[in-house]
N, C-alpha and C. Protein backbone atom coordinates (compact mmCIF):
# COMPACT_ATOMS: atom_id res chain seq x y z
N UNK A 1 -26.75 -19.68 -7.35
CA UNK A 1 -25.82 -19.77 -6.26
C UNK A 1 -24.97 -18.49 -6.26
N UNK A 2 -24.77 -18.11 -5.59
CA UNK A 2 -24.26 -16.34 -5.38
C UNK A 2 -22.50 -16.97 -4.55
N UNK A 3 -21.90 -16.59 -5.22
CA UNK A 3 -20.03 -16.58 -4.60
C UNK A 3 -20.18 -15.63 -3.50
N UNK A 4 -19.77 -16.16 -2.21
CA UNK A 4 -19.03 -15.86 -1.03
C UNK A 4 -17.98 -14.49 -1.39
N UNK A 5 -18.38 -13.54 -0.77
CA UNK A 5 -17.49 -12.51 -1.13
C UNK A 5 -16.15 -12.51 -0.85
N UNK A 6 -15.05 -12.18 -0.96
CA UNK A 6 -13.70 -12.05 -0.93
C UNK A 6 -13.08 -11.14 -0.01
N UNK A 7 -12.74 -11.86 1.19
CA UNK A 7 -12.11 -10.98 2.24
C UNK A 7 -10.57 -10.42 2.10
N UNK A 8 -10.10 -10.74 1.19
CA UNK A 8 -8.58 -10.30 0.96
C UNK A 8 -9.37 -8.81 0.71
N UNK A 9 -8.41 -7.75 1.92
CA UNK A 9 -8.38 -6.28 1.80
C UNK A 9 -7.37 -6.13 0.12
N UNK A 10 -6.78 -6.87 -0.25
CA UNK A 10 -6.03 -6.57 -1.71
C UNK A 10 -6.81 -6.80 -2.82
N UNK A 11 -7.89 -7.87 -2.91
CA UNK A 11 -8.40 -8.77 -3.87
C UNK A 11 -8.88 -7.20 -4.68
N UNK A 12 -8.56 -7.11 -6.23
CA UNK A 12 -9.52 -6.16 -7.17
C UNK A 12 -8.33 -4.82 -6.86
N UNK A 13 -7.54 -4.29 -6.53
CA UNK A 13 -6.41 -3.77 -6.22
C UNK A 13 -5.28 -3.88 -6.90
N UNK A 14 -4.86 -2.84 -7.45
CA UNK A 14 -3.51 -2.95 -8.54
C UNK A 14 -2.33 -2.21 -7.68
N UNK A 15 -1.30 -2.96 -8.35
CA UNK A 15 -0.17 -2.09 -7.66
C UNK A 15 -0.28 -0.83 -7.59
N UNK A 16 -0.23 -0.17 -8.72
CA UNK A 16 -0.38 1.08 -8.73
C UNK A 16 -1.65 1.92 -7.57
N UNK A 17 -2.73 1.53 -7.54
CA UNK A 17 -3.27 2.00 -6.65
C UNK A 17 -3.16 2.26 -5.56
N UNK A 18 -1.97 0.86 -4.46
CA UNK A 18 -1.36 0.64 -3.48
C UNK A 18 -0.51 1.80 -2.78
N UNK A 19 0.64 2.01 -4.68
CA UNK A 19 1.16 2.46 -3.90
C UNK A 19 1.22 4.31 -4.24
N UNK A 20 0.30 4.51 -5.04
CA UNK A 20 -0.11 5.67 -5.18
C UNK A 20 -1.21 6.53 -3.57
N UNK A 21 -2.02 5.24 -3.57
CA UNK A 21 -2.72 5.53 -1.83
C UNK A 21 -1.75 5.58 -0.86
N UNK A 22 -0.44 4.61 -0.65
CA UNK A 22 0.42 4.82 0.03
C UNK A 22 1.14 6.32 0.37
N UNK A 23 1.55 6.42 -0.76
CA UNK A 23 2.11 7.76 -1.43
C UNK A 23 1.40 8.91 -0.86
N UNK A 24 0.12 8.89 -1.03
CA UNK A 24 -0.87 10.39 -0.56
C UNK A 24 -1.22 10.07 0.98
N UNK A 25 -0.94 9.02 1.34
CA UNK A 25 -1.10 8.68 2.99
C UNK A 25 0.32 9.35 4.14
N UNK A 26 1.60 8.45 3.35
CA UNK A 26 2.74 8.82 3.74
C UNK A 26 3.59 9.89 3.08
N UNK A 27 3.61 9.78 2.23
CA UNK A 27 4.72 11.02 1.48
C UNK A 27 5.42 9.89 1.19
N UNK A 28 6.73 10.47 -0.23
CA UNK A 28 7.83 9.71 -0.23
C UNK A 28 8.90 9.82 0.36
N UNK A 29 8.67 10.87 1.45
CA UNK A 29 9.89 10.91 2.46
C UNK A 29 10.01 9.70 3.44
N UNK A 30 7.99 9.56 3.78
CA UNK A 30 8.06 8.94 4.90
C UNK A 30 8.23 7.31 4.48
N UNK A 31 7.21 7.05 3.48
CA UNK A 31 7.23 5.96 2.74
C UNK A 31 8.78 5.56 2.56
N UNK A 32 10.00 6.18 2.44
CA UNK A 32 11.20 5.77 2.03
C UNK A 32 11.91 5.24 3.27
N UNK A 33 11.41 5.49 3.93
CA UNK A 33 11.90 5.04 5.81
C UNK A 33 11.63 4.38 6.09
N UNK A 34 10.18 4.01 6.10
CA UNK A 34 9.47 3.00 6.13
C UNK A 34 9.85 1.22 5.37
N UNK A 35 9.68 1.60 4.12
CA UNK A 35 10.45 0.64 3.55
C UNK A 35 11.63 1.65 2.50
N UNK A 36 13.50 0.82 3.32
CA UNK A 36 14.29 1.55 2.48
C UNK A 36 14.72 0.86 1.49
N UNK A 37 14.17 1.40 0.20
CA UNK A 37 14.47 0.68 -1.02
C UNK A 37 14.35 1.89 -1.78
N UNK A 38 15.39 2.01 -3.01
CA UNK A 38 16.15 2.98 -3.08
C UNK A 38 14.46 3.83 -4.28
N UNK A 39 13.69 2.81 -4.61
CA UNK A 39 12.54 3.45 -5.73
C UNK A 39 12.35 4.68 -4.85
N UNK A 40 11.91 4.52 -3.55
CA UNK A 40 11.22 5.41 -2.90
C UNK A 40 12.07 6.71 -1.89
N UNK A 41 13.42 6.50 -1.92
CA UNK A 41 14.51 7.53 -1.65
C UNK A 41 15.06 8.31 -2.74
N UNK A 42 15.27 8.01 -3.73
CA UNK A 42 15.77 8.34 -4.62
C UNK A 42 15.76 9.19 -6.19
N UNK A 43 15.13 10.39 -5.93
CA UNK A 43 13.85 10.60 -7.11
C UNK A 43 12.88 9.70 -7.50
N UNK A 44 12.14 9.60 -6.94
CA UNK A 44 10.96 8.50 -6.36
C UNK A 44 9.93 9.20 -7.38
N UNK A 45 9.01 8.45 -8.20
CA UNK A 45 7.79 8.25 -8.88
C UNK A 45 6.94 6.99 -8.63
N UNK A 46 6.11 7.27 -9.27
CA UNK A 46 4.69 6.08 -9.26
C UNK A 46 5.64 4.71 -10.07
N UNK A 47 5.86 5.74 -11.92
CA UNK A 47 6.36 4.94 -12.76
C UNK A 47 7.35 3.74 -12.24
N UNK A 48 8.75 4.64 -11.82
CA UNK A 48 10.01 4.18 -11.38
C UNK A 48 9.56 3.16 -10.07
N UNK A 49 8.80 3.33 -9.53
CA UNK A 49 8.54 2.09 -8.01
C UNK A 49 7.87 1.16 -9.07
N UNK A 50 6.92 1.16 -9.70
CA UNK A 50 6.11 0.04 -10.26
C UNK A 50 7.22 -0.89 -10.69
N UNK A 51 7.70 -0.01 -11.82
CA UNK A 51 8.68 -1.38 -12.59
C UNK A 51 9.70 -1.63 -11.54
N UNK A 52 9.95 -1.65 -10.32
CA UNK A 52 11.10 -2.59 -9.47
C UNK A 52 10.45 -3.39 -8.56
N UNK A 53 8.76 -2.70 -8.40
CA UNK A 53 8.18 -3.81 -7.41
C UNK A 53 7.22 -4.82 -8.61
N UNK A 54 7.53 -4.87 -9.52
CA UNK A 54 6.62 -5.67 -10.16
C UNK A 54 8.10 -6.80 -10.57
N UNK A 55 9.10 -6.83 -10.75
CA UNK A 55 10.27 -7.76 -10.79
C UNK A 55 10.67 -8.25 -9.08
N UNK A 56 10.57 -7.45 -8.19
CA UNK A 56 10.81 -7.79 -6.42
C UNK A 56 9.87 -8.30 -6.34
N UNK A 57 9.95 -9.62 -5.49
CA UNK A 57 8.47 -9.83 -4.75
C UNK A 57 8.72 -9.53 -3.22
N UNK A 58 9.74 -9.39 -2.61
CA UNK A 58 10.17 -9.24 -1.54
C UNK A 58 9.90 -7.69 -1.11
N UNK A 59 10.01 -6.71 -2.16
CA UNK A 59 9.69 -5.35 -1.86
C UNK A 59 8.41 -5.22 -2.29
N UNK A 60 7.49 -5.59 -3.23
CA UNK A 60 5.73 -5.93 -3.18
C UNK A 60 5.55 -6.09 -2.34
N UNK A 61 5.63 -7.25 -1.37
CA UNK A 61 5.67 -8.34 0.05
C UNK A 61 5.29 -6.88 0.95
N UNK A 62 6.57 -6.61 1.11
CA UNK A 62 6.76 -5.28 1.98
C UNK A 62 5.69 -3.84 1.47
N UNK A 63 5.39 -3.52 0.48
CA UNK A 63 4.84 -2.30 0.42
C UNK A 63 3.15 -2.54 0.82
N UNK A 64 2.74 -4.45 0.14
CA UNK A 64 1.62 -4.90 1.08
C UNK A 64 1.35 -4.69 2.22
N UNK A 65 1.92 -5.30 2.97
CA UNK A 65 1.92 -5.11 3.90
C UNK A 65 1.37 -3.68 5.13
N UNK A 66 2.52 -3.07 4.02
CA UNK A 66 2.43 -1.64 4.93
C UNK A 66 1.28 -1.25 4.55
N UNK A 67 0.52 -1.02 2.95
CA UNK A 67 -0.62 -1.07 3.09
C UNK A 67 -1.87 -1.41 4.15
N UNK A 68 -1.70 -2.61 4.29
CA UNK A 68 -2.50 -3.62 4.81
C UNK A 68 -2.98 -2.99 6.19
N UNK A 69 -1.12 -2.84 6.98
CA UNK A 69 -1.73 -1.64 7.93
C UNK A 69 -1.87 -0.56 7.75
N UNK A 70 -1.64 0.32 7.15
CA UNK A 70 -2.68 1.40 6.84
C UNK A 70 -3.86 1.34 6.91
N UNK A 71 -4.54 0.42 6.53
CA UNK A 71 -5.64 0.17 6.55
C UNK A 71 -6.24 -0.31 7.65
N UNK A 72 -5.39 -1.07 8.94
CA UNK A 72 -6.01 -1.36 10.08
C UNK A 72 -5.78 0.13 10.84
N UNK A 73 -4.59 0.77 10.59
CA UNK A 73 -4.72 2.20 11.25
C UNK A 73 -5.60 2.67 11.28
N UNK A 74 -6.09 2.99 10.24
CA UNK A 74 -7.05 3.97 9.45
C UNK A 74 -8.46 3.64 10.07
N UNK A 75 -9.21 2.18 10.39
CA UNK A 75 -9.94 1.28 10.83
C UNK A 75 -9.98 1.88 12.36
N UNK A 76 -9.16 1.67 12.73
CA UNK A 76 -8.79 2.18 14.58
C UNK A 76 -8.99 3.47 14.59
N UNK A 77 -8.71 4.21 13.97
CA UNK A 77 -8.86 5.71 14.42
C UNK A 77 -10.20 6.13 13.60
N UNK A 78 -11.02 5.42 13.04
CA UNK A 78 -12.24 6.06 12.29
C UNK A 78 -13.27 6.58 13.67
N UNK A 79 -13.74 7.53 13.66
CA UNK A 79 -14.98 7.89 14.79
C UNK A 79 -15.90 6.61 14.34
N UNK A 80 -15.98 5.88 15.56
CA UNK A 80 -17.35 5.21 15.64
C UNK A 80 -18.65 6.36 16.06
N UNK A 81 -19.67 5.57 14.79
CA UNK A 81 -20.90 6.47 15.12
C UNK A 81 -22.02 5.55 16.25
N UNK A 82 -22.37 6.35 16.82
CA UNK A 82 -23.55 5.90 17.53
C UNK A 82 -25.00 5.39 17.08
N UNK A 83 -25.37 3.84 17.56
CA UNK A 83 -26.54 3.67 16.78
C UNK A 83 -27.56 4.61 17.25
């Protein structure tokens, strides 16, 4: 019997990856606007965001998210190829 694959765009995904892809997508200028929470305004690192979004679930919540669309952005603007 073969398991049904897993549609969560997060499933197998670590924080760190999130918000390191975030990071090289947005910057931490933009990323800090985006969501204002002080990890990402404030002499902002990988390290320093992990340990406040791994105690927040409300700012995880939020950096998901923005992920999440990133990823439908990213989806929308890909060139469709022609069969």
């Amino acid at each position: 019997m073969n398991p049904k694959p897993n549609k969560d765009p997060l499933h197998g995904l670590t924080l760190e990856a999130i918000v390191t892809e975030l990071v090289e997508h947005f910057g931490w200028e933009e990323l800090g606007q985006r969501i204002a929470i002080r990890c990402f305004q404030s002499d902002p690192s990988v390290a320093s965001s992990l340990k406040f979004l791994r105690k927040t679930p409300w700012a995880r919540a939020k950096v998901e998210s923005l992920y999440l669309f990133m990823l439908r952005e990213r989806a929308r603007n890909a060139p469709r190829s022609s069969p």
